[in-house]
N, C-alpha and C. Protein backbone atom coordinates (compact mmCIF):
# COMPACT_ATOMS: atom_id res chain seq x y z
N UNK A 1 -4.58 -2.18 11.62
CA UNK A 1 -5.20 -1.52 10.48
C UNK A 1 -5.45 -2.50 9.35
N UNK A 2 -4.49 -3.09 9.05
CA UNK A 2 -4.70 -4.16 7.63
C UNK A 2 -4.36 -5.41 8.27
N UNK A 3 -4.72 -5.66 9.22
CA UNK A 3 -4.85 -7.02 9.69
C UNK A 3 -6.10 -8.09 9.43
N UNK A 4 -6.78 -7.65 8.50
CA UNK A 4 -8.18 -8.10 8.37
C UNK A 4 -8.28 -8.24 7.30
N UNK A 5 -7.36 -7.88 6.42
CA UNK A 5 -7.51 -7.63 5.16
C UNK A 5 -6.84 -9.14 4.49
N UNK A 6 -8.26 -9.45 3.53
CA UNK A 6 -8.45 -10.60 3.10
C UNK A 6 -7.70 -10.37 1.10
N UNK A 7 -6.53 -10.24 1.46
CA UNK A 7 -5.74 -9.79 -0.07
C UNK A 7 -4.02 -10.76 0.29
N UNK A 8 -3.65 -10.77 -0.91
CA UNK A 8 -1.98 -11.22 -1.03
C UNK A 8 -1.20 -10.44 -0.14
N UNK A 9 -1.54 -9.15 -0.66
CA UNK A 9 -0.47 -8.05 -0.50
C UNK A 9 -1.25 -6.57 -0.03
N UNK A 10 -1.11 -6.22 0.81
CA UNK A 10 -1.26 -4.26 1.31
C UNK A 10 -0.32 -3.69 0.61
N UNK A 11 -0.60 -2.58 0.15
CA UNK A 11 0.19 -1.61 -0.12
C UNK A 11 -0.06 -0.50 0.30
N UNK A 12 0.66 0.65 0.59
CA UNK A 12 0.85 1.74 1.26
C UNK A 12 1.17 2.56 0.27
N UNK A 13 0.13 3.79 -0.09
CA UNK A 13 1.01 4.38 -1.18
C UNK A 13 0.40 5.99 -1.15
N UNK A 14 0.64 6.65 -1.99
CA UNK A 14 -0.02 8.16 -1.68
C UNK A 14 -0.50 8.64 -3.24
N UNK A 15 -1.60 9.19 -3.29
CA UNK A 15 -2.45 9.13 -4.54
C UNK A 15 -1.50 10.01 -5.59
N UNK A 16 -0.43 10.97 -5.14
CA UNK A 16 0.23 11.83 -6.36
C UNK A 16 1.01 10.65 -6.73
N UNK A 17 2.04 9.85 -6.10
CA UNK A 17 2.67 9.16 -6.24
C UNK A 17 3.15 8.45 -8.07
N UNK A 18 3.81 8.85 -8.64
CA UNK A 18 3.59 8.25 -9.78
C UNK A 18 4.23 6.48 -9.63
N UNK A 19 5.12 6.46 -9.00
CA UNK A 19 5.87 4.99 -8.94
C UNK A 19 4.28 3.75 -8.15
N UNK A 20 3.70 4.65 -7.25
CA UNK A 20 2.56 3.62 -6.86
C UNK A 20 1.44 3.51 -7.97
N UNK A 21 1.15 4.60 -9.14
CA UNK A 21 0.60 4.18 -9.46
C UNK A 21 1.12 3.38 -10.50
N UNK A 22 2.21 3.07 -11.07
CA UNK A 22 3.04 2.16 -12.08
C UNK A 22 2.92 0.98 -11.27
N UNK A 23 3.04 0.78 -9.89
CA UNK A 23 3.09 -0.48 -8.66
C UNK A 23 1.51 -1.21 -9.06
N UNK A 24 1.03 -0.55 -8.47
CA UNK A 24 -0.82 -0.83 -8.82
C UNK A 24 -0.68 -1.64 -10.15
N UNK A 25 -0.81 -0.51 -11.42
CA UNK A 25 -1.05 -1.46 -13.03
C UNK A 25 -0.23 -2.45 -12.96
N UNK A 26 1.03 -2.69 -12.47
CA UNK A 26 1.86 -3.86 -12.38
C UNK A 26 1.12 -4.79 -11.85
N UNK A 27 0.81 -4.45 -10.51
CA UNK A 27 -0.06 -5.44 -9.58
C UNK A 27 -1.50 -6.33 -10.44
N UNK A 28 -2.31 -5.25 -10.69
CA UNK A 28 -3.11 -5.94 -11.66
C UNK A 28 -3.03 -6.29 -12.58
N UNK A 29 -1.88 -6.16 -13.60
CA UNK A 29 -1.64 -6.96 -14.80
C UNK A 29 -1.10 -8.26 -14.49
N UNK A 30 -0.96 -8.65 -13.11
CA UNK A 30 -0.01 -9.89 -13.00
C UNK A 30 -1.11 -10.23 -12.10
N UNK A 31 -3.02 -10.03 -11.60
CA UNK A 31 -3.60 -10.80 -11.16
C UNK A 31 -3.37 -10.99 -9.97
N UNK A 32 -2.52 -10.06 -9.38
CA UNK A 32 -2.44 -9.74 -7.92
C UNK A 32 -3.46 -9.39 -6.99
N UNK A 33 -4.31 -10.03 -5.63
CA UNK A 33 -5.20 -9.63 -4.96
C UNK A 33 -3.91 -8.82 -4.17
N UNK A 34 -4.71 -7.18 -3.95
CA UNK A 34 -3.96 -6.72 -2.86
C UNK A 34 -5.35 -5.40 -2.66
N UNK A 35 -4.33 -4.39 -1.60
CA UNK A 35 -5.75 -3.62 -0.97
C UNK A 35 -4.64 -2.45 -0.92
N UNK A 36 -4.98 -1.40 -1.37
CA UNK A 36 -4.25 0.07 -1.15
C UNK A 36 -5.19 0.80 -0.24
N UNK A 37 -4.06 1.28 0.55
CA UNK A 37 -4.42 2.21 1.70
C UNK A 37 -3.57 3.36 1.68
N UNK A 38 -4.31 5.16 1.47
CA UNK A 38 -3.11 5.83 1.07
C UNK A 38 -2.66 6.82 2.48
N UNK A 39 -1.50 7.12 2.00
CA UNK A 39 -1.09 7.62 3.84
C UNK A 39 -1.86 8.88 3.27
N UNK A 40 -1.84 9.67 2.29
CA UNK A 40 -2.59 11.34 2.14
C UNK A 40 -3.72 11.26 2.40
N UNK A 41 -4.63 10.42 2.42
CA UNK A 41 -6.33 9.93 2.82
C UNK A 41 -6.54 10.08 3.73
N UNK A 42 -5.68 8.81 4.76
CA UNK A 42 -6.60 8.75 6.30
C UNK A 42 -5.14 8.80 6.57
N UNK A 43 -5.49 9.66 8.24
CA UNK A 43 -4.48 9.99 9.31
C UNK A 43 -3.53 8.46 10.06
N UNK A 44 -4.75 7.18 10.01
CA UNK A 44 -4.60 6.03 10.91
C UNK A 44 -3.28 5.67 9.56
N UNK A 45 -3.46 5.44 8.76
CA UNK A 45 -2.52 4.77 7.11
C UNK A 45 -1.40 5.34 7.78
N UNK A 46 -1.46 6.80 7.78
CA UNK A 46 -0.31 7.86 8.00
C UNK A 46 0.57 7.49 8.69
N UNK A 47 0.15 7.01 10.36
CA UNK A 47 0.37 7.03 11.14
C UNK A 47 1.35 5.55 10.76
N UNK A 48 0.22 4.52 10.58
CA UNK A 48 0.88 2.89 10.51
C UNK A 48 2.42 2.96 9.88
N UNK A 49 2.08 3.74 8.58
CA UNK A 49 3.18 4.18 7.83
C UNK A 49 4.63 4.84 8.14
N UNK A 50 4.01 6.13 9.03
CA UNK A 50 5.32 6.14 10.15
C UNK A 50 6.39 5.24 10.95
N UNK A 51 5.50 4.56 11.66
CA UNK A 51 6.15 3.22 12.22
C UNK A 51 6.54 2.82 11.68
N UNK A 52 6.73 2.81 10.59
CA UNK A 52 7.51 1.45 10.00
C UNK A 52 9.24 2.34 9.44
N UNK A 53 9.39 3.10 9.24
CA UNK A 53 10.16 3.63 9.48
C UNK A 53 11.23 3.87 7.91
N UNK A 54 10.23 4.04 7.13
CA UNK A 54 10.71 3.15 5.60
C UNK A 54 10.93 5.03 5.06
N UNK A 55 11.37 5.42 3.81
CA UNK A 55 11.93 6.47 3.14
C UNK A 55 10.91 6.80 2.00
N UNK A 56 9.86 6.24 1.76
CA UNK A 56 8.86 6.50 0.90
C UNK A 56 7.84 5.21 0.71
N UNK A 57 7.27 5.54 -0.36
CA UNK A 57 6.28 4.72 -1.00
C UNK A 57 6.69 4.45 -2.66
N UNK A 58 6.06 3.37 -2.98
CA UNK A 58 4.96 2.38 -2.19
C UNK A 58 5.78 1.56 -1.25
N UNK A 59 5.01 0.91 -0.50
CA UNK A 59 5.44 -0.11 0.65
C UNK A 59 4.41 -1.50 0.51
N UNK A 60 4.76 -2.64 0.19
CA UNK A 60 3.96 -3.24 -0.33
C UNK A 60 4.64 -4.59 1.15
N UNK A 61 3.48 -5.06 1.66
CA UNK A 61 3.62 -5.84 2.94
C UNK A 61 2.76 -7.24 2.35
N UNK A 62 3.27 -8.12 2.49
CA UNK A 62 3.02 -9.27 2.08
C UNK A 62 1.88 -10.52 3.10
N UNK A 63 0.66 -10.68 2.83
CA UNK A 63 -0.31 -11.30 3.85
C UNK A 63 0.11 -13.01 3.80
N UNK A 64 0.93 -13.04 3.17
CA UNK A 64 1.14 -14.65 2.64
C UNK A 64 2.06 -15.12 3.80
């Protein structure tokens, strides 16, 4: 899914989310390239997101 993705950092997050969106303005105030993908959007996010086996969001995966 985000294997192609030409950014620092993926993040995984879900649009109510208030902590992802505090993650995000963080992210861009510090000039961070990254790419949000939200699991409530698309089913495939959802899914990736599952696998990984984590207790919430955000989930921020590092391309570096």
């Amino acid at each position: 899914m985000y294997e192609h993705v030409n950014k620092d950092l993926v993040v995984l997050g879900d649009t109510k989310c208030s902590y992802c969106k505090e993650g995000i303005q963080l992210l861009k105030g510090r000039g961070t390239s990254f790419r949000i993908f939200y699991i409530d959007q698309d089913p495939s996010v959802r899914k990736a997101f599952d696998t990984l086996k984590v207790d919430g969001v955000p989930v921020l995966i590092s391309r570096k």
